[in-house]
Protein backbone atom coordinates (compact mmCIF):
# COMPACT_ATOMS: atom_id res chain seq x y z
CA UNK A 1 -19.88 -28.02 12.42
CA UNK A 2 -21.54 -24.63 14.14
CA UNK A 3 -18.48 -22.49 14.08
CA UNK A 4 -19.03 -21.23 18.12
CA UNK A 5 -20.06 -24.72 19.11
CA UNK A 6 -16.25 -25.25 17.59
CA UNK A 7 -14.45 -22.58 18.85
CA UNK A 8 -16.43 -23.50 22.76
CA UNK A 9 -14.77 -26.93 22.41
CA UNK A 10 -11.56 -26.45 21.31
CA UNK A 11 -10.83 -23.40 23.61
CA UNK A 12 -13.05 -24.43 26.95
CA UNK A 13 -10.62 -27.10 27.98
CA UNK A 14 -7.58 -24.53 27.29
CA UNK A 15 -9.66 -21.96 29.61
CA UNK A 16 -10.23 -24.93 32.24
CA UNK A 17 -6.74 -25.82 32.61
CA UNK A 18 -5.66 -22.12 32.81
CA UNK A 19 -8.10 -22.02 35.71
CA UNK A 20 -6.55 -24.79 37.20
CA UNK A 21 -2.91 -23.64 37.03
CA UNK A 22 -4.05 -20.09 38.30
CA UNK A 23 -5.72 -22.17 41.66
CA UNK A 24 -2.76 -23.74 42.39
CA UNK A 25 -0.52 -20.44 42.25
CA UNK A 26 0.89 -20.50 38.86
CA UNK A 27 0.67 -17.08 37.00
CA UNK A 28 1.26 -16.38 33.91
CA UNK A 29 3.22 -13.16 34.06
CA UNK A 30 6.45 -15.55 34.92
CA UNK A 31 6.45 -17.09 31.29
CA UNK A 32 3.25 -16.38 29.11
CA UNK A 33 4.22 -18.97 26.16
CA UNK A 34 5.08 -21.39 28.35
CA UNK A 35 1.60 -20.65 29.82
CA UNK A 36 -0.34 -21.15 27.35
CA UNK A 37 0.97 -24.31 26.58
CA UNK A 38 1.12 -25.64 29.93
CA UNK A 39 -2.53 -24.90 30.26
CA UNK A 40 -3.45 -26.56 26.71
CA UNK A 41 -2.20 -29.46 28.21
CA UNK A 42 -3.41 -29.57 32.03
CA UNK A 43 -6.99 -28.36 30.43
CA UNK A 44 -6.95 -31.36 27.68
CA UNK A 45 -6.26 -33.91 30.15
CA UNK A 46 -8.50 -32.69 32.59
CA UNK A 47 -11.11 -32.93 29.25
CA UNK A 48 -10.13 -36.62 28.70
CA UNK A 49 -10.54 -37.75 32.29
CA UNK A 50 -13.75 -36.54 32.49
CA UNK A 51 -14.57 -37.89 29.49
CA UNK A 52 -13.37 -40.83 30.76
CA UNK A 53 -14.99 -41.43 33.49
CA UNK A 54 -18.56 -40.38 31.49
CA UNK A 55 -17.81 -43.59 28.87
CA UNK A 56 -17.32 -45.61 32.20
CA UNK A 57 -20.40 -44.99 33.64
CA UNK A 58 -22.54 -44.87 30.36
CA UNK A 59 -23.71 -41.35 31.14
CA UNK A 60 -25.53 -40.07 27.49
CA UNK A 61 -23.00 -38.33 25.59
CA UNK A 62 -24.57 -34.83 25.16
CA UNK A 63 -22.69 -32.14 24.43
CA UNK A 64 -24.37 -29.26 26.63
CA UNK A 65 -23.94 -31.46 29.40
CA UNK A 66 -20.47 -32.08 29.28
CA UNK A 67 -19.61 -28.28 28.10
CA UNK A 68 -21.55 -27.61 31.08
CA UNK A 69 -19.69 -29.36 33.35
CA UNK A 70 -16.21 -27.80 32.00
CA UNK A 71 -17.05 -24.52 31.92
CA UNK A 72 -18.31 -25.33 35.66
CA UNK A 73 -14.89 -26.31 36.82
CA UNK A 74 -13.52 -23.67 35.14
CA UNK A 75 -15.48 -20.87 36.59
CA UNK A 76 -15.10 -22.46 40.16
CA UNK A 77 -11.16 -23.04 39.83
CA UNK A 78 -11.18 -19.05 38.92
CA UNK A 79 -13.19 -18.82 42.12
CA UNK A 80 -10.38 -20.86 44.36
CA UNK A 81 -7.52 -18.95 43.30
CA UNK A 82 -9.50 -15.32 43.92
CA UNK A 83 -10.93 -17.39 47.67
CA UNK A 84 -7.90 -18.51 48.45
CA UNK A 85 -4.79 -16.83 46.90
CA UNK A 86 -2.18 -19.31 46.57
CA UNK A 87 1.22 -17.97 47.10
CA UNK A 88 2.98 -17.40 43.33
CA UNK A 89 5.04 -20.22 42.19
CA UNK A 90 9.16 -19.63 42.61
CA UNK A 91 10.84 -19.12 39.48
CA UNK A 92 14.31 -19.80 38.63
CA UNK A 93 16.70 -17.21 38.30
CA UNK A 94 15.99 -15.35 35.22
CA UNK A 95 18.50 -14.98 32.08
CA UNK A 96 19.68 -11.11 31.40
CA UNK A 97 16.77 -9.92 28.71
CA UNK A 98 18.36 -10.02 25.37
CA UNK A 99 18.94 -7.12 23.53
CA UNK A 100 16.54 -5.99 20.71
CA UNK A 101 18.27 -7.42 17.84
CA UNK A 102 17.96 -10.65 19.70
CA UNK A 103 14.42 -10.54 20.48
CA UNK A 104 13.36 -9.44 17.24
CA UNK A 105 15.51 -12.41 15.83
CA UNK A 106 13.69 -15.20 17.64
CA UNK A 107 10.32 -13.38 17.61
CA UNK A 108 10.50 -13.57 13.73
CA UNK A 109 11.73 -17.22 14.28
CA UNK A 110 8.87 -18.07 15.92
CA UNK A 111 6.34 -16.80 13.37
CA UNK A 112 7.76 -18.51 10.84
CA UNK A 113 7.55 -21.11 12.60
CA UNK A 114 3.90 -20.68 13.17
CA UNK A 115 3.33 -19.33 9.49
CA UNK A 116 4.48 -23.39 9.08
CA UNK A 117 2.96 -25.36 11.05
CA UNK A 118 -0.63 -23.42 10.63
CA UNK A 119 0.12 -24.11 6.94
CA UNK A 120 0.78 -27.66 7.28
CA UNK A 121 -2.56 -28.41 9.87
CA UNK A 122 -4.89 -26.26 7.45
CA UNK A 123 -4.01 -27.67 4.35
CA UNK A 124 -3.95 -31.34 5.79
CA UNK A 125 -7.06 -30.54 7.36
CA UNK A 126 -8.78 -29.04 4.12
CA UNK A 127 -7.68 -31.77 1.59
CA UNK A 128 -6.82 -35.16 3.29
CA UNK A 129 -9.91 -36.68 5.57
CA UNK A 130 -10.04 -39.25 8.47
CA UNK A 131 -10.52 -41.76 6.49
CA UNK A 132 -6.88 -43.84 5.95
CA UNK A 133 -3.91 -45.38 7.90
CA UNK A 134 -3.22 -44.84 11.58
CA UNK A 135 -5.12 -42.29 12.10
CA UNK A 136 -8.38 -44.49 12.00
CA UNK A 137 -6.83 -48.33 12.85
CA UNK A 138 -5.57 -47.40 15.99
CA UNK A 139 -6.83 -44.17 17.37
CA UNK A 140 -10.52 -43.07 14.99
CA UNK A 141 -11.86 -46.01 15.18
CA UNK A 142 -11.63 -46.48 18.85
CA UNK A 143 -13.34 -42.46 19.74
CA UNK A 144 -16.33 -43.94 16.64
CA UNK A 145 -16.79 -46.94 18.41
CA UNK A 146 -17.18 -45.13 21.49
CA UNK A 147 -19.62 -42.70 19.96
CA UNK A 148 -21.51 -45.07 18.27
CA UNK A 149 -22.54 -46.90 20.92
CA UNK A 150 -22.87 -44.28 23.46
CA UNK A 151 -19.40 -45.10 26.16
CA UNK A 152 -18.17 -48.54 27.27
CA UNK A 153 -21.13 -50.74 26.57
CA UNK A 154 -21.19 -54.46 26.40
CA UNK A 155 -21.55 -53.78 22.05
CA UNK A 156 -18.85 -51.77 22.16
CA UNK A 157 -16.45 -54.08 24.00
CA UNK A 158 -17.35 -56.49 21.76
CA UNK A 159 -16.51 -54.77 18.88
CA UNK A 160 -13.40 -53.57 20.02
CA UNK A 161 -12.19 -57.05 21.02
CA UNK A 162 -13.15 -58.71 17.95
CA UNK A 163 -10.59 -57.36 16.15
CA UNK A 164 -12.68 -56.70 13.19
CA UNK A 165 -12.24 -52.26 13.70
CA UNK A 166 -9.12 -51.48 15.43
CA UNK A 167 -5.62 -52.58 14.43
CA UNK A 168 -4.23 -51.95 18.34
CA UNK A 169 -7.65 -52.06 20.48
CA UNK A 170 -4.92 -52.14 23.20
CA UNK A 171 -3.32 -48.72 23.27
CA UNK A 172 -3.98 -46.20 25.48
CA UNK A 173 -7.06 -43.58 25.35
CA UNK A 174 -5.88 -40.00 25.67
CA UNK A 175 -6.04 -39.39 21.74
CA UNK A 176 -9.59 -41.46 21.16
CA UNK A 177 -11.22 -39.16 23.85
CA UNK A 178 -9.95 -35.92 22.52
CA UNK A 179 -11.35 -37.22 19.07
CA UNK A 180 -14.50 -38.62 20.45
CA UNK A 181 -15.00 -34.90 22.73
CA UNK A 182 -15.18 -32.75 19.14
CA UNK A 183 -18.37 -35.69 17.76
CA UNK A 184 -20.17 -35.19 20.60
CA UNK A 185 -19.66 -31.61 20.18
CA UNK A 186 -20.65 -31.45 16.74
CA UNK A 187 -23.01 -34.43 17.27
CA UNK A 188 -21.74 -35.95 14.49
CA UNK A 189 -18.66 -38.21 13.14
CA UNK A 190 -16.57 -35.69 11.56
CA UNK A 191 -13.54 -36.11 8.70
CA UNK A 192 -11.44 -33.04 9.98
CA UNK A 193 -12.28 -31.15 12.89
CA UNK A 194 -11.41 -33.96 15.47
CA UNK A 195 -8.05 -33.27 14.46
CA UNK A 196 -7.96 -30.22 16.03
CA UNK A 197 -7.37 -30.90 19.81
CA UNK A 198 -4.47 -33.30 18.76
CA UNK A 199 -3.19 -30.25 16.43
CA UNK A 200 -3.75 -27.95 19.34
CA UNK A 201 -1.43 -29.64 21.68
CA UNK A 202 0.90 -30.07 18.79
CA UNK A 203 1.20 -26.26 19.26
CA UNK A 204 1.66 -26.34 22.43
CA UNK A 205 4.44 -28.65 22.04
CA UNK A 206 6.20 -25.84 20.20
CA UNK A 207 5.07 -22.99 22.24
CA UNK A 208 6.47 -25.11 25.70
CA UNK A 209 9.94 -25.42 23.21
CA UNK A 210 10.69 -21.80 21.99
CA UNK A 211 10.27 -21.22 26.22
CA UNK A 212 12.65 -23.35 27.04
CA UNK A 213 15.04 -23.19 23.95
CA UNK A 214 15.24 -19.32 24.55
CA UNK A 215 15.28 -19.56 28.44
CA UNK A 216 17.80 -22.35 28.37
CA UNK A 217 19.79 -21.22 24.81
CA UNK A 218 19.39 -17.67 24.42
CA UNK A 219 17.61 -16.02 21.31
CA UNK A 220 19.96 -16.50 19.16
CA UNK A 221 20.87 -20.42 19.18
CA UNK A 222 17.21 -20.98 20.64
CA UNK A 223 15.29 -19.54 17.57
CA UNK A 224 18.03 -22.24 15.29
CA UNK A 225 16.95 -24.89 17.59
CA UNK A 226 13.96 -23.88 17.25
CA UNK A 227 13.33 -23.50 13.94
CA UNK A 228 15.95 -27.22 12.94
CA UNK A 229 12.95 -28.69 15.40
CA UNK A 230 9.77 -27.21 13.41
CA UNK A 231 11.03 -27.98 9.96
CA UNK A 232 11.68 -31.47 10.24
CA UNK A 233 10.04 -33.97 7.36
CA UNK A 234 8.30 -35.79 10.33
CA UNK A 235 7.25 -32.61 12.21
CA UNK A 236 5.75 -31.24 9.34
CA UNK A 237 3.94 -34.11 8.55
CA UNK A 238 2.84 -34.98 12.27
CA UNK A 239 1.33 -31.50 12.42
CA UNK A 240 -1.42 -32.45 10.21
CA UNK A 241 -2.38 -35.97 11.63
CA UNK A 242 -4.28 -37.32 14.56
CA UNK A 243 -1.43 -39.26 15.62
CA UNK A 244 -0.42 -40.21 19.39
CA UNK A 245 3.41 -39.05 18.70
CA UNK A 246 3.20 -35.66 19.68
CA UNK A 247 1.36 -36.21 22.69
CA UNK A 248 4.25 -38.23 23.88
CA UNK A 249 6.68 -36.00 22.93
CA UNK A 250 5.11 -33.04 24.69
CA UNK A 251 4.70 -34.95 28.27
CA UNK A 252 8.48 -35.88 27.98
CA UNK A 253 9.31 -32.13 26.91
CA UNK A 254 7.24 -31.21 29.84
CA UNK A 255 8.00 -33.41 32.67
CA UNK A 256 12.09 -32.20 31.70
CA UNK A 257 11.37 -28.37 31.83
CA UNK A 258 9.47 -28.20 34.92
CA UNK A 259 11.73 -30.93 36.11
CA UNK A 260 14.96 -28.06 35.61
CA UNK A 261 12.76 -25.03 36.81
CA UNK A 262 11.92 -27.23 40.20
CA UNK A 263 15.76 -27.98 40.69
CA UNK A 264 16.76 -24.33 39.91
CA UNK A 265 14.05 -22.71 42.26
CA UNK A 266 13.55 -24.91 44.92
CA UNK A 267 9.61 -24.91 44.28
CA UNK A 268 8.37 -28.12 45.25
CA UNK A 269 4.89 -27.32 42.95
CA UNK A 270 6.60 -27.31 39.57
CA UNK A 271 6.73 -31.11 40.39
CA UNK A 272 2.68 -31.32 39.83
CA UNK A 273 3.76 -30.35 36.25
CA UNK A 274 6.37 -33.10 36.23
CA UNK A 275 3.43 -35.28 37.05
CA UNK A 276 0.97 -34.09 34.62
CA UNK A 277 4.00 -34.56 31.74
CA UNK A 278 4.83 -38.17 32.79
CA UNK A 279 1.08 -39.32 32.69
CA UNK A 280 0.50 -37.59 29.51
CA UNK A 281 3.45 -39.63 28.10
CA UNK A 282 1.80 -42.71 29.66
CA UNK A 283 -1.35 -42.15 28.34
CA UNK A 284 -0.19 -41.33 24.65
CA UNK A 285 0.49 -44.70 23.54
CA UNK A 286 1.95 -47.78 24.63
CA UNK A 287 6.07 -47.07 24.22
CA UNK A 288 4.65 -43.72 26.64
CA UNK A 289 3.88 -46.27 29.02
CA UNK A 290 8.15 -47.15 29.50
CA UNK A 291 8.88 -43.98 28.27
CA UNK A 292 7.55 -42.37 31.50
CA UNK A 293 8.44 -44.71 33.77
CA UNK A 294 12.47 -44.82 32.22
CA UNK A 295 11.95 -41.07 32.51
CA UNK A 296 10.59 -40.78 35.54
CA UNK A 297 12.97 -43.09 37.33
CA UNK A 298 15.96 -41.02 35.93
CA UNK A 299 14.69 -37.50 37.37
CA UNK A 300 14.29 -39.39 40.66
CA UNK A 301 17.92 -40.46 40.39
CA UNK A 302 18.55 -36.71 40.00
CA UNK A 303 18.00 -36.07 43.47
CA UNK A 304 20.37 -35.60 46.15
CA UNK A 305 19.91 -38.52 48.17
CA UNK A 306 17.22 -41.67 48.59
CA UNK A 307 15.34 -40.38 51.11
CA UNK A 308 14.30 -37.16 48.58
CA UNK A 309 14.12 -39.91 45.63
CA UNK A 310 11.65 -41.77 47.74
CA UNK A 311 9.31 -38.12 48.95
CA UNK A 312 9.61 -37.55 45.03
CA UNK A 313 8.05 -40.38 44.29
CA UNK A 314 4.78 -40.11 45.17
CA UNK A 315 4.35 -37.64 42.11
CA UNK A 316 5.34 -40.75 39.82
CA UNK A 317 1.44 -42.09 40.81
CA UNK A 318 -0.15 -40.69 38.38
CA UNK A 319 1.98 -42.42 35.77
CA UNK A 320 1.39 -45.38 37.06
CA UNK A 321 -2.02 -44.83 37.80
CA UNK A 322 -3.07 -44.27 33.93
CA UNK A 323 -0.83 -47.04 33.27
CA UNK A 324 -3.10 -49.31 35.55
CA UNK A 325 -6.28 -47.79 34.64
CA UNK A 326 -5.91 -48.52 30.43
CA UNK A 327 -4.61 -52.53 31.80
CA UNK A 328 -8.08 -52.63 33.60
CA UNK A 329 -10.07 -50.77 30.93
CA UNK A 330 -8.77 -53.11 28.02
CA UNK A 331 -8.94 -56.26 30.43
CA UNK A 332 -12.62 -55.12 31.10
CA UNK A 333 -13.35 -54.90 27.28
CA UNK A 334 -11.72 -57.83 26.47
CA UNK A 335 -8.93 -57.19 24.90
CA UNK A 336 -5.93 -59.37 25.42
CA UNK A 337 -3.31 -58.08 22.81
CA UNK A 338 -2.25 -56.02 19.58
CA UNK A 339 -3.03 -57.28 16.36
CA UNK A 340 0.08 -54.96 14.94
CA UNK A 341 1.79 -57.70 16.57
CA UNK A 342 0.10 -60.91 15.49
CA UNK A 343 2.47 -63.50 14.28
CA UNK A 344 1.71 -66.28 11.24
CA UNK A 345 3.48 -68.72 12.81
CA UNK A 346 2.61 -67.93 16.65
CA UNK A 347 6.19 -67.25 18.24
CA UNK A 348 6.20 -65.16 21.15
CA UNK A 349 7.88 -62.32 20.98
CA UNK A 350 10.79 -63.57 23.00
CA UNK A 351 11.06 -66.33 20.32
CA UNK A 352 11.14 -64.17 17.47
CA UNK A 353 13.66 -61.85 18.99
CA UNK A 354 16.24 -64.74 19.26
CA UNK A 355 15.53 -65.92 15.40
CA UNK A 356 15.43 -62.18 13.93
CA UNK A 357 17.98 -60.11 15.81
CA UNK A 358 20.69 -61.65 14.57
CA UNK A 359 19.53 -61.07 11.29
CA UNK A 360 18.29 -57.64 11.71
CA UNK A 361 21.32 -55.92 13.60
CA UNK A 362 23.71 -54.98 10.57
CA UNK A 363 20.63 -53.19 9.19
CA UNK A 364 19.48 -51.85 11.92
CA UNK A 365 22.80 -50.45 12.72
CA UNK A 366 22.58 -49.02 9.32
CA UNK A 367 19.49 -47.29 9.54
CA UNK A 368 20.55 -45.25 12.54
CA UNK A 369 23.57 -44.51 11.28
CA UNK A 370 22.48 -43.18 8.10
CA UNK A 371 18.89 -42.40 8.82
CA UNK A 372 19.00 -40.92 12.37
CA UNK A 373 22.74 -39.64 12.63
CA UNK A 374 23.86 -38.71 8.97
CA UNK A 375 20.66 -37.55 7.16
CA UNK A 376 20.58 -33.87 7.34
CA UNK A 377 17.30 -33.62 5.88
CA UNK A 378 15.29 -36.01 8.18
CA UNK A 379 15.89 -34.47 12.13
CA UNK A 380 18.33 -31.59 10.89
CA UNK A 381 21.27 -33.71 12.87
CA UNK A 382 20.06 -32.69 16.10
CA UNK A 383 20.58 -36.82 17.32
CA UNK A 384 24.53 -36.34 15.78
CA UNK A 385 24.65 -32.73 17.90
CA UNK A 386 23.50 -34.38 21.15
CA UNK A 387 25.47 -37.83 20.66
CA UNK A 388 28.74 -35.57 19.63
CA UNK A 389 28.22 -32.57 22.25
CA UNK A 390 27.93 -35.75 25.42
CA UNK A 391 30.99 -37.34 24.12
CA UNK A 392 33.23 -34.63 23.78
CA UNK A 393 32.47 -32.69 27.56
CA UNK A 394 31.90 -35.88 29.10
CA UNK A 395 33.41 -34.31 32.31
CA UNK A 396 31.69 -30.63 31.89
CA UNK A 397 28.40 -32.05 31.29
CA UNK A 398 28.37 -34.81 34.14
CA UNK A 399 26.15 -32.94 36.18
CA UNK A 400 22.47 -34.10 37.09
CA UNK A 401 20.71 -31.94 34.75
CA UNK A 402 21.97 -33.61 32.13
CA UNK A 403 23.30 -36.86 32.98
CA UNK A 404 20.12 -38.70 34.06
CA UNK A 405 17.90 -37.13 30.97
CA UNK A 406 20.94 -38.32 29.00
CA UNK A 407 21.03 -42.09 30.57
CA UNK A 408 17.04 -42.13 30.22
CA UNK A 409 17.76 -41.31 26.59
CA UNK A 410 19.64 -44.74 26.20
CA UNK A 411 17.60 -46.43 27.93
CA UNK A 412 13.97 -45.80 26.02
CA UNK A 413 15.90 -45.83 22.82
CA UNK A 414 17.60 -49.67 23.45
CA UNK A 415 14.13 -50.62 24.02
CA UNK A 416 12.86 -49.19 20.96
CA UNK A 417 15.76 -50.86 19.03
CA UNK A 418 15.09 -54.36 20.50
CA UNK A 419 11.21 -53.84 19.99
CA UNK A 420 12.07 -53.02 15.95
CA UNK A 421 14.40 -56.37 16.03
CA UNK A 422 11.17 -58.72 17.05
CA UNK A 423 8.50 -56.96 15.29
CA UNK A 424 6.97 -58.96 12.67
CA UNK A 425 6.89 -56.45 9.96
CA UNK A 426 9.95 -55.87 8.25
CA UNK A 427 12.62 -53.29 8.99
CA UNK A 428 11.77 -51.99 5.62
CA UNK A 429 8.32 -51.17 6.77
CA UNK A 430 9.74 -50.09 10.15
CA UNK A 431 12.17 -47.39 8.49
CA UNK A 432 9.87 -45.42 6.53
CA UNK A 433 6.78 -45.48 8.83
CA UNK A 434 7.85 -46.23 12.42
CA UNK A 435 11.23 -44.98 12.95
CA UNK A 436 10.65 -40.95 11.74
CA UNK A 437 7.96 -40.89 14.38
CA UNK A 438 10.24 -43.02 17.20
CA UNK A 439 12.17 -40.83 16.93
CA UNK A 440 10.16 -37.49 16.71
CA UNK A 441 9.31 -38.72 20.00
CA UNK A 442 12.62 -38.05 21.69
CA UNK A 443 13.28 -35.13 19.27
CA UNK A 444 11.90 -32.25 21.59
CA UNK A 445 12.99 -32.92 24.67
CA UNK A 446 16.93 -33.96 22.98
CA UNK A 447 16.84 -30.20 21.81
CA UNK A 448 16.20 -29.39 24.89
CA UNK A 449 18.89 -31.34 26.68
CA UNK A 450 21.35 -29.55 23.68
CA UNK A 451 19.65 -26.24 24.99
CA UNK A 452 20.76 -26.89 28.69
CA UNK A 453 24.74 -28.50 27.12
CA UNK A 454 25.18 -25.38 25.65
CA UNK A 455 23.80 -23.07 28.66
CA UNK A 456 26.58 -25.04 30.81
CA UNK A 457 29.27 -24.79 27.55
CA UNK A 458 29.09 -21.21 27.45
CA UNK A 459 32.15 -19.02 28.70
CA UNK A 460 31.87 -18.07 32.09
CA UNK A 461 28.56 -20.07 32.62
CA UNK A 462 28.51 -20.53 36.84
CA UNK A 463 27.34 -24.07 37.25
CA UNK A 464 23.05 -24.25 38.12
CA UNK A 465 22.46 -24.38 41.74
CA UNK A 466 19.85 -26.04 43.62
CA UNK A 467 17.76 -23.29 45.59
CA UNK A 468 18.67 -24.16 49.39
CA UNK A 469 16.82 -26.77 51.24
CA UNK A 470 14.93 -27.86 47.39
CA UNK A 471 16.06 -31.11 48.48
CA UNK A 472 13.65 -30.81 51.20
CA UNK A 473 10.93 -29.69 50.17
């Protein structure tokens, strides 16, 4: 692939979302990493609606037209924020700057960090092709299919239906898109280089975590956090896959951080971000789908009374707007279920939750006692920090910041646990495939919510106050 036709179609979306972001008021002199990261991921989505929308209406799939019309957006979003200067987003109340040996400590954190996950996308990228596993039965094969027969045909429907390509024709489309954006940019089906948009917002999932570890934790414990998060097994190996995981993790991540900066500032605005992070976990894959709306449910519990739950709301549509709009898209292609979960014998899934969960629960319990809690080497015990760090300061930690994350938490992982108990595939299966990336999931935004324990832990830490008449606004 033409090395500028690459480097126009990786970095025109990131360029469009900036745009965006700088329309609405957002600048980037308030937090550049977080930034960049932010506008990785408003850009990319913006990419996959419109790519969206082009499938749906069988418009040909031509690259200069479709570079065309981002780079048009772009340019006229830069033109709206110089026309009509949107007031600069409130920030909360900045941390003292840390002193040198504490900058230079997490600055060197975070190019490690880099040095590693670079590492781990280039060599993935330069010896192990599209070719195998979950990368092509449920995401590849989809963006191919698409490609092949030019958008949401009639053929294509047909194929995807038939169950003959795609292992789950029924998850959602955010990763296919981004994969089926860099064919028609090379105008070809590539082995490697539609990993890149997926590995792209992988590094914006880090970038939007050193932010917030070292806004939330300090240098110091937010470069450990930091790098305990970027060296896990499963990180390492996510970073070099076109996998759905990461996508989910970073609109959780997302949705929580601009979630806090909204309560601490009072700026009603941060809540568009809140928005974009919850759709972006719906549109991931299908556990996004509860994820966001457990998530989203518990931030609007967060609020100070049900009249501001209910204004809040409204920026929960989007959510549930991809949520509707991948039910319609698979109903209108046919496609009534996931073959992942086909069963032999033809229980329902009710059925073979009250035959297997009784005999699945003692090693179930196992797994995430030994796996999740007890394995240093897996997640780095971040899951034993969290679990040990809520039950100890149950009273100093009861506050909203980090009670309803905490209780949404629960909530998304009981319904992966009963999900794992009916699955037809073993728990065998489950535990070295599954599981690592179930919980990679959560594993961002939980270092986050450690971030914010210790912020409130810390001697002589005043309690975080909502910016007068927030509530309101």
């Amino acid at each position: 692939m033409n090395a500028v036709m690459l480097a126009l179609a990786l970095l025109s979306p990131i360029a469009l979302g900036g745009a965006l972001l700088r329309a609405l008021g957002l600048r980037a002199s308030g937090d550049r990493l977080a930034f960049a990261a932010t506008s990785t991921l408003t850009g990319y989505l913006a990419l996959a609606l419109l790519l969206w929308m082009w499938v749906v209406l069988r418009l040909p799939l031509e690259r200069t037209a479709i570079l065309g019309v981002v780079l048009g957006l772009s340019a006229l979003s830069w033109r709206c924020a110089r026309w009509f200067h949107a007031s600069p987003w409130q920030e909360p109340e900045r941390t003292p700057e840390p002193g040198r040996a504490g900058a230079l400590c997490f600055g060197a954190v975070g190019v490690v960090v880099a040095w590693h996950l670079l590492d781990a996308i280039l060599s993935a990228n330069a010896t192990w092709p599209v070719l195998y596993g979950d990368e092509v039965n449920n995401w590849g094969i989809r963006a191919q299919l698409l490609y092949v027969h030019g958008g949401a045909t009639p053929a294509f429907a047909s194929d995807l239906a038939s169950g003959r390509y795609a292992l789950t024709p029924d998850y959602p489309l955010l990763n296919p898109l981004l994969q089926l954006w860099i064919y028609v940019a090379a105008d070809a089906i590539t082995l490697a280089e539609n990993r890149l948009p997926l590995q792209l917002l992988f590094l914006a999932l880090f970038a939007l975590a050193a932010s917030a570890l070292r806004r939330h934790a300090g240098p110091w414990l937010g470069a450990l956090l930091l790098l305990s998060l970027a060296t896990t097994e499963i990180g390492t190996k996510l970073a070099g896959q076109a996998l759905a995981d990461p996508l989910l993790a970073l609109g959780l991540l997302s949705a929580y951080d601009t979630w806090l900066r909204a309560r601490r500032s009072g700026e009603r605005r941060w809540w568009i971000l809140v928005a974009l992070g919850l759709a972006c976990c719906a549109w991931s894959k299908r556990e996004g789908t509860i994820a966001a709306v457990i998530f989203g449910v518990a931030l609007l519990a967060g609020e100070p009374s049900l009249r501001a739950a209910l204004r809040r709301s409204v920026w929960l549509v989007p959510a549930f707007l991809v949520i509707a709009a991948s039910n319609l898209w698979n109903l209108a292609c046919g496609v009534h279920g996931n073959h992942a979960f086909d069963d032999s014998a033809g229980r329902s899934f009710t059925a073979r939750f009250r035959e297997l969960a009784p005999q699945r629960w003692p090693e179930l319990a196992e797994m995430l006692g030994r796996d999740l809690l007890l394995d240093a080497t897996s997640f780095h015990l971040l899951p034993l920090l969290v679990l040990s760090i809520a039950l100890a300061f149950p009273r100093k930690l009861g506050g909203v910041e980090l009670r309803a994350p905490l209780l949404a938490f629960g909530a998304i992982a009981a319904l992966q646990a009963v999900v794992l108990l009916a699955h037809p595939s073993p728990l065998s299966f489950h535990r070295e495939v599954a599981f690592p990336r179930l919980v990679f999931q959560l594993l961002p935004v939980l270092a986050l919510w450690l971030a914010v324990a210790l912020e409130q832990l810390a001697p002589g830490h005043a309690a975080p106050r909502e910016e007068p008449g927030s509530a309101s606004r």
